[in-house]
PDB file of N, CA and C in Angstrom:
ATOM      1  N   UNK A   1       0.852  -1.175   0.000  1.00  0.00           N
ATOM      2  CA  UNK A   1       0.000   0.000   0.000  1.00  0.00           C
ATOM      3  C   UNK A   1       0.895   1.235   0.000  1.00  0.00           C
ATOM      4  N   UNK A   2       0.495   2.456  -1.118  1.00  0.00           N
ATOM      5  CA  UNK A   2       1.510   3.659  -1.069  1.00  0.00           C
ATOM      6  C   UNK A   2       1.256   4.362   0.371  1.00  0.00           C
ATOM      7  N   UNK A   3       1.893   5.463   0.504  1.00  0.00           N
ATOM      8  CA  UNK A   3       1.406   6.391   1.489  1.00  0.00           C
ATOM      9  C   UNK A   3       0.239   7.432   1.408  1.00  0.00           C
ATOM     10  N   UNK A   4      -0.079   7.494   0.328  1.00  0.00           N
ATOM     11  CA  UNK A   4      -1.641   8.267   0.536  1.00  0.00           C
ATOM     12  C   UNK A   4      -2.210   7.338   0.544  1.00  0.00           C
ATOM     13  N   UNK A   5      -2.793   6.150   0.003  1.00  0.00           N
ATOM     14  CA  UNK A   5      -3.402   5.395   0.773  1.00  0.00           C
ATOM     15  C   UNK A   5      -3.640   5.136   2.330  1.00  0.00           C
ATOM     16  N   UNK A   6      -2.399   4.746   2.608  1.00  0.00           N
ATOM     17  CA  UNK A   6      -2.183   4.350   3.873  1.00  0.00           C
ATOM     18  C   UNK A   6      -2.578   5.803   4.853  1.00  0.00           C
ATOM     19  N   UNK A   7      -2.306   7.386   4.414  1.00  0.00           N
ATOM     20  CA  UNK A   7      -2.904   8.406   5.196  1.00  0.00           C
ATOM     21  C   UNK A   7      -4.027   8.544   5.275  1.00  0.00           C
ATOM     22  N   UNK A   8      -4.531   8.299   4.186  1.00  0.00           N
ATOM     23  CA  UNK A   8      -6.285   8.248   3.996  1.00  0.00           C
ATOM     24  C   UNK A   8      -7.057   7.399   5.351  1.00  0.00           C
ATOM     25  N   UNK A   9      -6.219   5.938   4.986  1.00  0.00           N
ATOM     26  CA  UNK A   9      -6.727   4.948   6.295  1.00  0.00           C
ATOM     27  C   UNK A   9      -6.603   5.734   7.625  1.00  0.00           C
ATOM     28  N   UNK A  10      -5.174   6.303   7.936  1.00  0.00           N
ATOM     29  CA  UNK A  10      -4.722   6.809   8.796  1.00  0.00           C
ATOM     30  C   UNK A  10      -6.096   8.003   9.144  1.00  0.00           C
ATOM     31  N   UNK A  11      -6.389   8.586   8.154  1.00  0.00           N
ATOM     32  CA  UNK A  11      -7.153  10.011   8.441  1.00  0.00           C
ATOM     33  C   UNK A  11      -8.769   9.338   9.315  1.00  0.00           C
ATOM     34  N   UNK A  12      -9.378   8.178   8.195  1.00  0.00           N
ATOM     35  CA  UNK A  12     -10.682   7.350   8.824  1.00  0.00           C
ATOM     36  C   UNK A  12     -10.080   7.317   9.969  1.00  0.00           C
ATOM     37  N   UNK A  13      -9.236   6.626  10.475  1.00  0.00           N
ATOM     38  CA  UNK A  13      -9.224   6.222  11.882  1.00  0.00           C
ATOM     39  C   UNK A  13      -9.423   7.188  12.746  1.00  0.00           C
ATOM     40  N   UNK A  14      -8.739   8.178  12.370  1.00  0.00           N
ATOM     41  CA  UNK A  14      -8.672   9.573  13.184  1.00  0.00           C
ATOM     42  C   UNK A  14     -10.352  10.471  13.259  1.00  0.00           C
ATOM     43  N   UNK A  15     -10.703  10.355  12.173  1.00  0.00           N
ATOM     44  CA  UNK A  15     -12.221  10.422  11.928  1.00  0.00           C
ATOM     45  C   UNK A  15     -13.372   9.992  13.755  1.00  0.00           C
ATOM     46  N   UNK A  16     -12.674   8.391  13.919  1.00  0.00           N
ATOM     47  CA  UNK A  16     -13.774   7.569  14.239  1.00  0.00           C
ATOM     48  C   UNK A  16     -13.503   7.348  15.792  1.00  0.00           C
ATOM     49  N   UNK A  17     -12.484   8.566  16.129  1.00  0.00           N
ATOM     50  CA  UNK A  17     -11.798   8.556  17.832  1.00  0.00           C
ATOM     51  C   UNK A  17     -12.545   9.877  18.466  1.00  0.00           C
ATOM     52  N   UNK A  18     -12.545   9.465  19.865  1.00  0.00           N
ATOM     53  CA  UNK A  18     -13.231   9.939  20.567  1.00  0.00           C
ATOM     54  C   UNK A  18     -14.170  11.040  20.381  1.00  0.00           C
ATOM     55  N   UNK A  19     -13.110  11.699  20.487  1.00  0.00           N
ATOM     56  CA  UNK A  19     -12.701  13.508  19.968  1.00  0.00           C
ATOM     57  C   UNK A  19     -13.695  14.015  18.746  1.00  0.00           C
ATOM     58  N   UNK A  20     -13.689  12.757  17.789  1.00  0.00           N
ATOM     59  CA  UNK A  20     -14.744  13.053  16.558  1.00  0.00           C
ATOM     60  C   UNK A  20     -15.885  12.071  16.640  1.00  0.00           C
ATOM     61  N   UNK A  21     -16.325  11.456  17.704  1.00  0.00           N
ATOM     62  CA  UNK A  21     -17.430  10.913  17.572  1.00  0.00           C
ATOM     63  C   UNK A  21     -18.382  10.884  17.632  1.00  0.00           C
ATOM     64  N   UNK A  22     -18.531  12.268  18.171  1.00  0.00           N
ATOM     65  CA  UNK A  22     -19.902  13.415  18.234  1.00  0.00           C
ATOM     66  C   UNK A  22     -20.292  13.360  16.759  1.00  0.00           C
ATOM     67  N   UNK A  23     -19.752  13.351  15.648  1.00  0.00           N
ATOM     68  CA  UNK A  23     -20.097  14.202  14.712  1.00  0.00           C
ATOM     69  C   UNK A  23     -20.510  12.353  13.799  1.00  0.00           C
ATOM     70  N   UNK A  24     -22.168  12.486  13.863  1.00  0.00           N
ATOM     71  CA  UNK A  24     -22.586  11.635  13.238  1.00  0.00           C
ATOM     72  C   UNK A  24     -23.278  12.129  12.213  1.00  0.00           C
ATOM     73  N   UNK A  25     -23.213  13.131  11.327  1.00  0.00           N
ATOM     74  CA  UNK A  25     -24.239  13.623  10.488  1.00  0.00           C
ATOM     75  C   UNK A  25     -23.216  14.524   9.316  1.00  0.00           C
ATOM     76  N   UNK A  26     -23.376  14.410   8.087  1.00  0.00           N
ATOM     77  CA  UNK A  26     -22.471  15.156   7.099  1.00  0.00           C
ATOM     78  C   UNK A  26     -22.087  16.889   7.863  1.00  0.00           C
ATOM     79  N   UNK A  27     -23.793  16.934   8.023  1.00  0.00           N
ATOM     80  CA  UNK A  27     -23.596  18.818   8.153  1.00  0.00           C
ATOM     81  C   UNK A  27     -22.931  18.730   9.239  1.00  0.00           C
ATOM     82  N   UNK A  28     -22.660  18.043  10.326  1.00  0.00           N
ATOM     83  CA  UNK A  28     -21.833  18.291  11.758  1.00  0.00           C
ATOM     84  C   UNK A  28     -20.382  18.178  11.396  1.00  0.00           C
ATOM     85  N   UNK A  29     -20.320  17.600  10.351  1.00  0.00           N
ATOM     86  CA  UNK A  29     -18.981  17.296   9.909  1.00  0.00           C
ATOM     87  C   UNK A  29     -18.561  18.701   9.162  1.00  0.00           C
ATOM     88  N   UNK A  30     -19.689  18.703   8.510  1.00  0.00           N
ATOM     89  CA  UNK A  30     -19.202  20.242   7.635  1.00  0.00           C
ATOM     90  C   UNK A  30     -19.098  20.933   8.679  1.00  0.00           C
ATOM     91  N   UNK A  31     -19.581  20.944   9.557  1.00  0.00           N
ATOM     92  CA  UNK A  31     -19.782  22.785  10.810  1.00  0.00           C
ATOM     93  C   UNK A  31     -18.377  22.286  11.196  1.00  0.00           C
ATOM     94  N   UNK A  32     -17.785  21.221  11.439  1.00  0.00           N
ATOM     95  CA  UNK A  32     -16.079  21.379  12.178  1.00  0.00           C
ATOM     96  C   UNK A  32     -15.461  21.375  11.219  1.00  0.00           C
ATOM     97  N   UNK A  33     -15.510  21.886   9.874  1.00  0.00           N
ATOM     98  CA  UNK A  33     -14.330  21.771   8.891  1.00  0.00           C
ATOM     99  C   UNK A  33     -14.614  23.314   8.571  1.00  0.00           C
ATOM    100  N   UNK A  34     -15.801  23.590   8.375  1.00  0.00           N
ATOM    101  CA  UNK A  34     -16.042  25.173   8.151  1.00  0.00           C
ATOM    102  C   UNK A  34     -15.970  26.326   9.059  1.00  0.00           C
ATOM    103  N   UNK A  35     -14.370  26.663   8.909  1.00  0.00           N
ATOM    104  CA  UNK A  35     -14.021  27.442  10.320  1.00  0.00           C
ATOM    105  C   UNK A  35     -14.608  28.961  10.310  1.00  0.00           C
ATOM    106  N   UNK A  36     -15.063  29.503   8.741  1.00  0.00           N
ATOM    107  CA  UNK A  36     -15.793  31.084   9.142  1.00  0.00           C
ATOM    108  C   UNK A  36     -17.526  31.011   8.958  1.00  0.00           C
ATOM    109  N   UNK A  37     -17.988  29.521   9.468  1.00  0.00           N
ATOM    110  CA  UNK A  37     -19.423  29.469   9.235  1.00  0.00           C
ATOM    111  C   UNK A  37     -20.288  29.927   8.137  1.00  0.00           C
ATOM    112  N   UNK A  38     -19.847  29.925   6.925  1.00  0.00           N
ATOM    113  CA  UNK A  38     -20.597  30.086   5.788  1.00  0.00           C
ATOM    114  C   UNK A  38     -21.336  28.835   5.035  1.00  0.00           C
ATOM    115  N   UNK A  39     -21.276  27.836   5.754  1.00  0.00           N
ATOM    116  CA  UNK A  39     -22.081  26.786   5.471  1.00  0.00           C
ATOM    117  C   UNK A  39     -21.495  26.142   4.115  1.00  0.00           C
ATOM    118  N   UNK A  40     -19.961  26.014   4.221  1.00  0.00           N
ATOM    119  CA  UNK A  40     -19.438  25.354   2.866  1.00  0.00           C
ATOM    120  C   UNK A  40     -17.862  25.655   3.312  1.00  0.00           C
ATOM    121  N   UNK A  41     -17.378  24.208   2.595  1.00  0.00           N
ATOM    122  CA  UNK A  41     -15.590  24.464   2.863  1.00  0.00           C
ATOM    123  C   UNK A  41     -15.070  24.864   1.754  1.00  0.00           C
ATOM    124  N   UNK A  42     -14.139  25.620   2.357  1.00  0.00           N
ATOM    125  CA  UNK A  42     -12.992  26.474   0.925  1.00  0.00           C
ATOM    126  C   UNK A  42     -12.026  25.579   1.210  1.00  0.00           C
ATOM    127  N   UNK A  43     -10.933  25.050   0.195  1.00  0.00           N
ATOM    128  CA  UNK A  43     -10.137  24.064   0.089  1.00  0.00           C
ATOM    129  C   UNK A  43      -8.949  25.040   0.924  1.00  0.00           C
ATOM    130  N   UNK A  44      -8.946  26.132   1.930  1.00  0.00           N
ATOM    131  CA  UNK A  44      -7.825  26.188   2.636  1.00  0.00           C
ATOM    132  C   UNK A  44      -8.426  25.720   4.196  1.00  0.00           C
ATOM    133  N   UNK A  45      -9.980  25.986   4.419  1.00  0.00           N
ATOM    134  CA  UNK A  45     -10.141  24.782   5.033  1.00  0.00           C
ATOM    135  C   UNK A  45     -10.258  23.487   5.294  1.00  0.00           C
ATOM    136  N   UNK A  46     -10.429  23.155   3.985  1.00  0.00           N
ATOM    137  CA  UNK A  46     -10.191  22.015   4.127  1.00  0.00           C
ATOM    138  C   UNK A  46      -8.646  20.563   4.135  1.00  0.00           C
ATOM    139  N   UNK A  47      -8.131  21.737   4.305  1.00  0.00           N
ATOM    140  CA  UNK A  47      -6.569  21.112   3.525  1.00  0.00           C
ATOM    141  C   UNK A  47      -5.791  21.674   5.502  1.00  0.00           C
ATOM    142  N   UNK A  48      -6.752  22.307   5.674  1.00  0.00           N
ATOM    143  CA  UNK A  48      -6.147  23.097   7.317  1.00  0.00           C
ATOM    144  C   UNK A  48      -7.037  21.231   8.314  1.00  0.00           C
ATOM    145  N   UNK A  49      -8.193  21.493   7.871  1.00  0.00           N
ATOM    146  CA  UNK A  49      -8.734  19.951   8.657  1.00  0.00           C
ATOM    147  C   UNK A  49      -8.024  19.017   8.472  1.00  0.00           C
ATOM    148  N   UNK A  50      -7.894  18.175   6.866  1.00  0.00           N
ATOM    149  CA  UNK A  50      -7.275  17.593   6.593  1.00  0.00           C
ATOM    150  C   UNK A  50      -5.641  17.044   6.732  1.00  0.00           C
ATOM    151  N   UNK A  51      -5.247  18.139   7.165  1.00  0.00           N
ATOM    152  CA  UNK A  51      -3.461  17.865   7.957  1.00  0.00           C
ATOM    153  C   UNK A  51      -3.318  17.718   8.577  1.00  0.00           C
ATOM    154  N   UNK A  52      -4.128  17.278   9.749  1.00  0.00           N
ATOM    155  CA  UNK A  52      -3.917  16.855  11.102  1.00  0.00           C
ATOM    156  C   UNK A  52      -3.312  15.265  11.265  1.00  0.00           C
ATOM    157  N   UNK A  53      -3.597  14.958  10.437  1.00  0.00           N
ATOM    158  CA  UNK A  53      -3.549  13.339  10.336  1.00  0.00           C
ATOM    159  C   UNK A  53      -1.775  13.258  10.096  1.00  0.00           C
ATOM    160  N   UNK A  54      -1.520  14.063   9.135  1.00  0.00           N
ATOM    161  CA  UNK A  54       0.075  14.488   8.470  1.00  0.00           C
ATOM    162  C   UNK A  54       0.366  14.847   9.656  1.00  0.00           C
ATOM    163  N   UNK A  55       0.157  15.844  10.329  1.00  0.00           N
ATOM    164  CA  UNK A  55       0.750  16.498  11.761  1.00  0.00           C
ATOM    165  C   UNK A  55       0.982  15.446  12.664  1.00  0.00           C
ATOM    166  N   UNK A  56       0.180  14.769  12.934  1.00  0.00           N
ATOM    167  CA  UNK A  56       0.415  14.127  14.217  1.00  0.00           C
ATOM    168  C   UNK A  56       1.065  13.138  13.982  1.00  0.00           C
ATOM    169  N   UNK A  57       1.013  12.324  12.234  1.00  0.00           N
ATOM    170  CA  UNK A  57       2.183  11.458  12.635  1.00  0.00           C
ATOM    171  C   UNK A  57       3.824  11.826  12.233  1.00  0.00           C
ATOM    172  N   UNK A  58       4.108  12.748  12.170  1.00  0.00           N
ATOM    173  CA  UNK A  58       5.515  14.057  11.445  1.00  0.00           C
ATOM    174  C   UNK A  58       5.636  13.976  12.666  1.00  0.00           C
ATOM    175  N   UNK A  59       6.717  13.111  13.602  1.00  0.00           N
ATOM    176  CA  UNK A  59       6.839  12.995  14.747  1.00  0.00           C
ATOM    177  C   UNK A  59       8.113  13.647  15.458  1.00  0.00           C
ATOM    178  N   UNK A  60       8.937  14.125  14.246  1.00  0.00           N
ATOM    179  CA  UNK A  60      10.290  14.931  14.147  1.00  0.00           C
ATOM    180  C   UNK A  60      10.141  16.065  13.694  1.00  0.00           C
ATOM    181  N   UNK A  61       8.596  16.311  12.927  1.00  0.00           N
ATOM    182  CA  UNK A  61       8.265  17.736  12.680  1.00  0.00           C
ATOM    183  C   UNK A  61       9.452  17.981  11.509  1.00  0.00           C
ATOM    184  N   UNK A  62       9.561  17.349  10.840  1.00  0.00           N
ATOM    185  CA  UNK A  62      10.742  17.799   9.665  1.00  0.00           C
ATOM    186  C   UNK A  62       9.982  18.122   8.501  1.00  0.00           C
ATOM    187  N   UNK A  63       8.578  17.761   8.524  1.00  0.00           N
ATOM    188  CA  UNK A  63       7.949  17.708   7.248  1.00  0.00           C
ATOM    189  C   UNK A  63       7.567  16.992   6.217  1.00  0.00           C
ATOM    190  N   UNK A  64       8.720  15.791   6.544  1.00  0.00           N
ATOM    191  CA  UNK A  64       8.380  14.639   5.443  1.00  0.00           C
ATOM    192  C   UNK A  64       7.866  13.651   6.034  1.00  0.00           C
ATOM    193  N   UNK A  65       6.820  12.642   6.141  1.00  0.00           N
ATOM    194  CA  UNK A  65       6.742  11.091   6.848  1.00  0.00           C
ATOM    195  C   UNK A  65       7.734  10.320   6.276  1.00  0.00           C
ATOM    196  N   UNK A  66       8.777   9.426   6.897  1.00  0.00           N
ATOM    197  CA  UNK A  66       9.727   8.459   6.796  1.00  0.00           C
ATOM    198  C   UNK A  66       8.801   7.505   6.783  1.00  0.00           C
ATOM    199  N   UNK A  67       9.483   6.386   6.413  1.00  0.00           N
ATOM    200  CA  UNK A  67       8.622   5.116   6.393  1.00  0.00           C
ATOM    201  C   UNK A  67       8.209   4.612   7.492  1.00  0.00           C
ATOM    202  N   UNK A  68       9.304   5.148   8.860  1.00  0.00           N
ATOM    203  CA  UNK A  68       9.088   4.657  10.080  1.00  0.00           C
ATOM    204  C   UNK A  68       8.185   4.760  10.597  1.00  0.00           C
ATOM    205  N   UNK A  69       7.489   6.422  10.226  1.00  0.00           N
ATOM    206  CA  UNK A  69       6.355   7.717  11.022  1.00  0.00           C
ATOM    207  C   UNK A  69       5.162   7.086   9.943  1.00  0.00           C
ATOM    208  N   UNK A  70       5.180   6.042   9.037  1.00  0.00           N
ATOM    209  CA  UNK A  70       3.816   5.744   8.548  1.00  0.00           C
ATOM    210  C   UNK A  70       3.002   5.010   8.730  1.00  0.00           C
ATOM    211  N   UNK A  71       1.895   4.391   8.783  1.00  0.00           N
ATOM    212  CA  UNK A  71       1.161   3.176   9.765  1.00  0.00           C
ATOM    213  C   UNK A  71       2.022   1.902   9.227  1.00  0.00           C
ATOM    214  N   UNK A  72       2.037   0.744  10.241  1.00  0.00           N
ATOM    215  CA  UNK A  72       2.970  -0.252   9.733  1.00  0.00           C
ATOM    216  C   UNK A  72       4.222  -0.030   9.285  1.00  0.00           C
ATOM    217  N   UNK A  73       5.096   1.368   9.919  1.00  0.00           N
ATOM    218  CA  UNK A  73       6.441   1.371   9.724  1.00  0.00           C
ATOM    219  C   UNK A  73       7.116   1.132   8.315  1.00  0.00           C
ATOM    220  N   UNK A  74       6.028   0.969   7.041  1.00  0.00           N
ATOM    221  CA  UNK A  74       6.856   0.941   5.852  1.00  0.00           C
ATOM    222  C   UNK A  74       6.028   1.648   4.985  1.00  0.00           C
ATOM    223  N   UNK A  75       6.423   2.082   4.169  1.00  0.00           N
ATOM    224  CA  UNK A  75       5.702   2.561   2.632  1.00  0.00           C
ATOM    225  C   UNK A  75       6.839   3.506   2.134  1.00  0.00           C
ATOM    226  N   UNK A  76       6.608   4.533   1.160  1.00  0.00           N
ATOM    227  CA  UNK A  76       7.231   5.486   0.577  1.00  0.00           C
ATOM    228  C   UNK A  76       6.988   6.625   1.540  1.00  0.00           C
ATOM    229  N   UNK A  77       8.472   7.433   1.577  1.00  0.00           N
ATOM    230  CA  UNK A  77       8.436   8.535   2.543  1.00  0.00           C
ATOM    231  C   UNK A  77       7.508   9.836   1.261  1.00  0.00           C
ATOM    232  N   UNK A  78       7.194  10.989   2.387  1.00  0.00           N
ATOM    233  CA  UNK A  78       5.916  11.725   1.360  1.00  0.00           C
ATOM    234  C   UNK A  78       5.944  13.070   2.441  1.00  0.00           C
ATOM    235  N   UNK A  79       6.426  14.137   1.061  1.00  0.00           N
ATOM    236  CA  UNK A  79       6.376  15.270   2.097  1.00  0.00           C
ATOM    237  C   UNK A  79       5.216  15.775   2.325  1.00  0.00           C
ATOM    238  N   UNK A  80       5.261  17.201   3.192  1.00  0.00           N
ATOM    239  CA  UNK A  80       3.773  17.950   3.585  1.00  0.00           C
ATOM    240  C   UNK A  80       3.348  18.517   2.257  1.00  0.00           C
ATOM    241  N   UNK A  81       4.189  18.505   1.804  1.00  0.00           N
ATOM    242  CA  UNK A  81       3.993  19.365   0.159  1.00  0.00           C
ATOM    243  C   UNK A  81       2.843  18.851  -0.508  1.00  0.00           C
ATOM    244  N   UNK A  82       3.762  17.249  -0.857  1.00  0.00           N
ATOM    245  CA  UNK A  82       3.066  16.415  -1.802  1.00  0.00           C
ATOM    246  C   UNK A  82       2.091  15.764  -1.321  1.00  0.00           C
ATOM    247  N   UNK A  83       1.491  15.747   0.312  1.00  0.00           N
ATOM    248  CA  UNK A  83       0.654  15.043   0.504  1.00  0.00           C
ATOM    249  C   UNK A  83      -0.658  16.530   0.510  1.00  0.00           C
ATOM    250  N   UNK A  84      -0.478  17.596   0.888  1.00  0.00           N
ATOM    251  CA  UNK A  84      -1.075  19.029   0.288  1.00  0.00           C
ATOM    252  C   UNK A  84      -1.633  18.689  -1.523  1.00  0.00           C
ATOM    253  N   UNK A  85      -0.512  18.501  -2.043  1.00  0.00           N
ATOM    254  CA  UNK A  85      -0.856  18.312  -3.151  1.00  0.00           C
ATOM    255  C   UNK A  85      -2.022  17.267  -3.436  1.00  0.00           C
ATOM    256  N   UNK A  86      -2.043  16.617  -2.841  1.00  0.00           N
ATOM    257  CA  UNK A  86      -3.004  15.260  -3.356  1.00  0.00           C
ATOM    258  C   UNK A  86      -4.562  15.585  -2.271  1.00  0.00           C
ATOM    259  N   UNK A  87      -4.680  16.260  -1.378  1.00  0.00           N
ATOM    260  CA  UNK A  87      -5.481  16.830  -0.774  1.00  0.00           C
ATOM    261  C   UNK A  87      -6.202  17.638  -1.785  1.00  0.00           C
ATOM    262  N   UNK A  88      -5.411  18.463  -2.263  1.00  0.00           N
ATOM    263  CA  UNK A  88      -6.356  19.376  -3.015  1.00  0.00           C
ATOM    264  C   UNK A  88      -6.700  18.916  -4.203  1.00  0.00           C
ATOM    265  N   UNK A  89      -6.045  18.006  -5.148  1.00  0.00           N
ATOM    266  CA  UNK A  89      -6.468  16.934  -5.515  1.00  0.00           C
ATOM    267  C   UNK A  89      -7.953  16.116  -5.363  1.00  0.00           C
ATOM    268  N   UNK A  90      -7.628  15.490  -4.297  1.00  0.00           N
ATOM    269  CA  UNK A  90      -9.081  14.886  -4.003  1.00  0.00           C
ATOM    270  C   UNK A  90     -10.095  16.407  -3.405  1.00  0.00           C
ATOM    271  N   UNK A  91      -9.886  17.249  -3.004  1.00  0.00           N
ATOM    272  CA  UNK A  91     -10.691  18.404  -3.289  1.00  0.00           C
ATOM    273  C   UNK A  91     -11.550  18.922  -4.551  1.00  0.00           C
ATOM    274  N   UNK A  92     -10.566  18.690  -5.501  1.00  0.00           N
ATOM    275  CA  UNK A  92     -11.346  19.449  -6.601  1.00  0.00           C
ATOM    276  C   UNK A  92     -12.050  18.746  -7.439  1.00  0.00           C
ATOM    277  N   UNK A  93     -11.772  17.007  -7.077  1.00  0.00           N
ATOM    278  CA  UNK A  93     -12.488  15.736  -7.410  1.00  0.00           C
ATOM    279  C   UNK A  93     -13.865  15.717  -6.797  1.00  0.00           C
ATOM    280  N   UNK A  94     -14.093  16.118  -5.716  1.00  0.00           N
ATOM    281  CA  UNK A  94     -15.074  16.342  -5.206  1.00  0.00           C
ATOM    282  C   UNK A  94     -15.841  17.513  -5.096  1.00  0.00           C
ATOM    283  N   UNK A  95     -15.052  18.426  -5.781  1.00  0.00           N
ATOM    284  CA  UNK A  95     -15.998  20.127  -6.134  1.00  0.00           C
ATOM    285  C   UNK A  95     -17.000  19.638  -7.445  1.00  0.00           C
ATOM    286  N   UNK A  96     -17.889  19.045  -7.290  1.00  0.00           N
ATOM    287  CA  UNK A  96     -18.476  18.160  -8.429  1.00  0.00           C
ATOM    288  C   UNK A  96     -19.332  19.370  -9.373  1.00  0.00           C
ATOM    289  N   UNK A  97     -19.655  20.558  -8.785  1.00  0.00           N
ATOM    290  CA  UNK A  97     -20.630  21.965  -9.204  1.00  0.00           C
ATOM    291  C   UNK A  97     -19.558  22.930  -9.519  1.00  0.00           C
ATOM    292  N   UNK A  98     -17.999  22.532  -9.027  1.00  0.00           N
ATOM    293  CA  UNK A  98     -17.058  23.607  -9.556  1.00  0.00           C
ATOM    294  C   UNK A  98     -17.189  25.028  -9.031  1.00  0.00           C
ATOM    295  N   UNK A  99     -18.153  24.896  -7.843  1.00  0.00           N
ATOM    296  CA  UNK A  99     -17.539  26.319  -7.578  1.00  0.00           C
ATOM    297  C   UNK A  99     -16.659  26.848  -6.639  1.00  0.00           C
ATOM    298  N   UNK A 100     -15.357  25.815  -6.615  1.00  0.00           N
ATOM    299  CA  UNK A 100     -14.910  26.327  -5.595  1.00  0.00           C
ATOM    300  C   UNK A 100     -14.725  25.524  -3.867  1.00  0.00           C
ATOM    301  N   UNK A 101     -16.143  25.237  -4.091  1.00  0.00           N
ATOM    302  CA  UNK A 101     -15.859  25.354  -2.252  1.00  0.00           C
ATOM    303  C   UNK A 101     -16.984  23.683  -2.214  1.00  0.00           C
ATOM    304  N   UNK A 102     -16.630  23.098  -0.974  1.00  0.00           N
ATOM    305  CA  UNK A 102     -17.278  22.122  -0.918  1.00  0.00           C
ATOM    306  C   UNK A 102     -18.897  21.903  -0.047  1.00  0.00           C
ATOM    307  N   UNK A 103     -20.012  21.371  -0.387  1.00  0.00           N
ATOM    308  CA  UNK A 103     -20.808  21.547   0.076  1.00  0.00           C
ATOM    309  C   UNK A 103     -21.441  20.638   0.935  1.00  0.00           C
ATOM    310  N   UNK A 104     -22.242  19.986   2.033  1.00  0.00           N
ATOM    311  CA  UNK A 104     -22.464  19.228   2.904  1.00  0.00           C
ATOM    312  C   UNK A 104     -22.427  17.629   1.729  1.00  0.00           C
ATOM    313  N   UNK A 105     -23.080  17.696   0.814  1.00  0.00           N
ATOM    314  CA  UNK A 105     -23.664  16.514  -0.041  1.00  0.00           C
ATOM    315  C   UNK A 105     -22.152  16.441  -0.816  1.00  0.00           C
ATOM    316  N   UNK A 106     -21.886  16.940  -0.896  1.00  0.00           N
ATOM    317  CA  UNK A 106     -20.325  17.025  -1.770  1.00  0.00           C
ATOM    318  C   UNK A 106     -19.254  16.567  -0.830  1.00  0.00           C
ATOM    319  N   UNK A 107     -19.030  16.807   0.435  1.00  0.00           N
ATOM    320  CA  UNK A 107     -18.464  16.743   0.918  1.00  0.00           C
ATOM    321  C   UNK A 107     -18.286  15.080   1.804  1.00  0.00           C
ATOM    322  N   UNK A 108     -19.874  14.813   1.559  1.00  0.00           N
ATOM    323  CA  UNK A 108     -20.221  13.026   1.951  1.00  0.00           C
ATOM    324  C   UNK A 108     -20.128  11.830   1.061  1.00  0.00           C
ATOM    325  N   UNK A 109     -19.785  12.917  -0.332  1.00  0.00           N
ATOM    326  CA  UNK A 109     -19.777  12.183  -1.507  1.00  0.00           C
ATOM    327  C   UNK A 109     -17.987  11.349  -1.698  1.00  0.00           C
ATOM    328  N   UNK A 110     -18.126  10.852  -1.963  1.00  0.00           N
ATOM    329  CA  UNK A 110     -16.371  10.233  -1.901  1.00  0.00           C
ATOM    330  C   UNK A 110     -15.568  10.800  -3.214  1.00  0.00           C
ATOM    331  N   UNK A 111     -14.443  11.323  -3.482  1.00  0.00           N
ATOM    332  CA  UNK A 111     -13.869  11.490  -4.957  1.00  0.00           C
ATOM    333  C   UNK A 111     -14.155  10.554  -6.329  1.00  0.00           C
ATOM    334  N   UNK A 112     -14.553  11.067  -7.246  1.00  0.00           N
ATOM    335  CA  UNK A 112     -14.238  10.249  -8.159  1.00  0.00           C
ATOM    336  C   UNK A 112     -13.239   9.964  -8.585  1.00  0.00           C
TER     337      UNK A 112
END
């Protein structure tokens, strides 16, 4: 398995802990990703939600995950850059109306 894969898994898990287990409903999900309450995510919020998963396992804070810092200790190392990159990526895969910003139904919808 590459390493965006394996972050993705990494991110569900993180999803389904304590901390986020309040949030059983798309729109509750949207209200903690949409940090100026306009009822829709802009891909710098969402790429600000989305890095937490990168953050917490960047355990040297250098920026890149080593194979060590990835679930199961192996895969391809992957900087903050390139895993940014593939975030916004699956962002704009899922801007399915193109305007921009993501919407509760869009946002429950998985990338194509």
């Amino acid at each position: 398995m590459n390493a965006p894969a394996l972050l993705l898994l990494l991110f569900i898990g993180f999803i389904s802990t304590p901390a986020n287990a309040q949030v059983q409903h798309t729109r509750e999900y949207l209200a903690k990703m949409d940090e100026n309450g306009d009822g829709k995510v802009s891909p710098a919020e969402y790429l600000h939600w989305m890095s937490y998963a990168f953050d917490a396992m960047d355990r040297n804070a250098d920026g890149v995950l080593a194979p060590d810092e990835l679930p199961g200790g192996k895969g391809k190392a992957i900087t903050r850059a390139a895993y940014l990159a593939q975030l916004t990526e699956r962002f704009h895969k899922q801007d399915v109306n193109r305007d921009g910003f993501l919407s509760a139904k869009e946002l429950a919808a998985p990338p194509l």
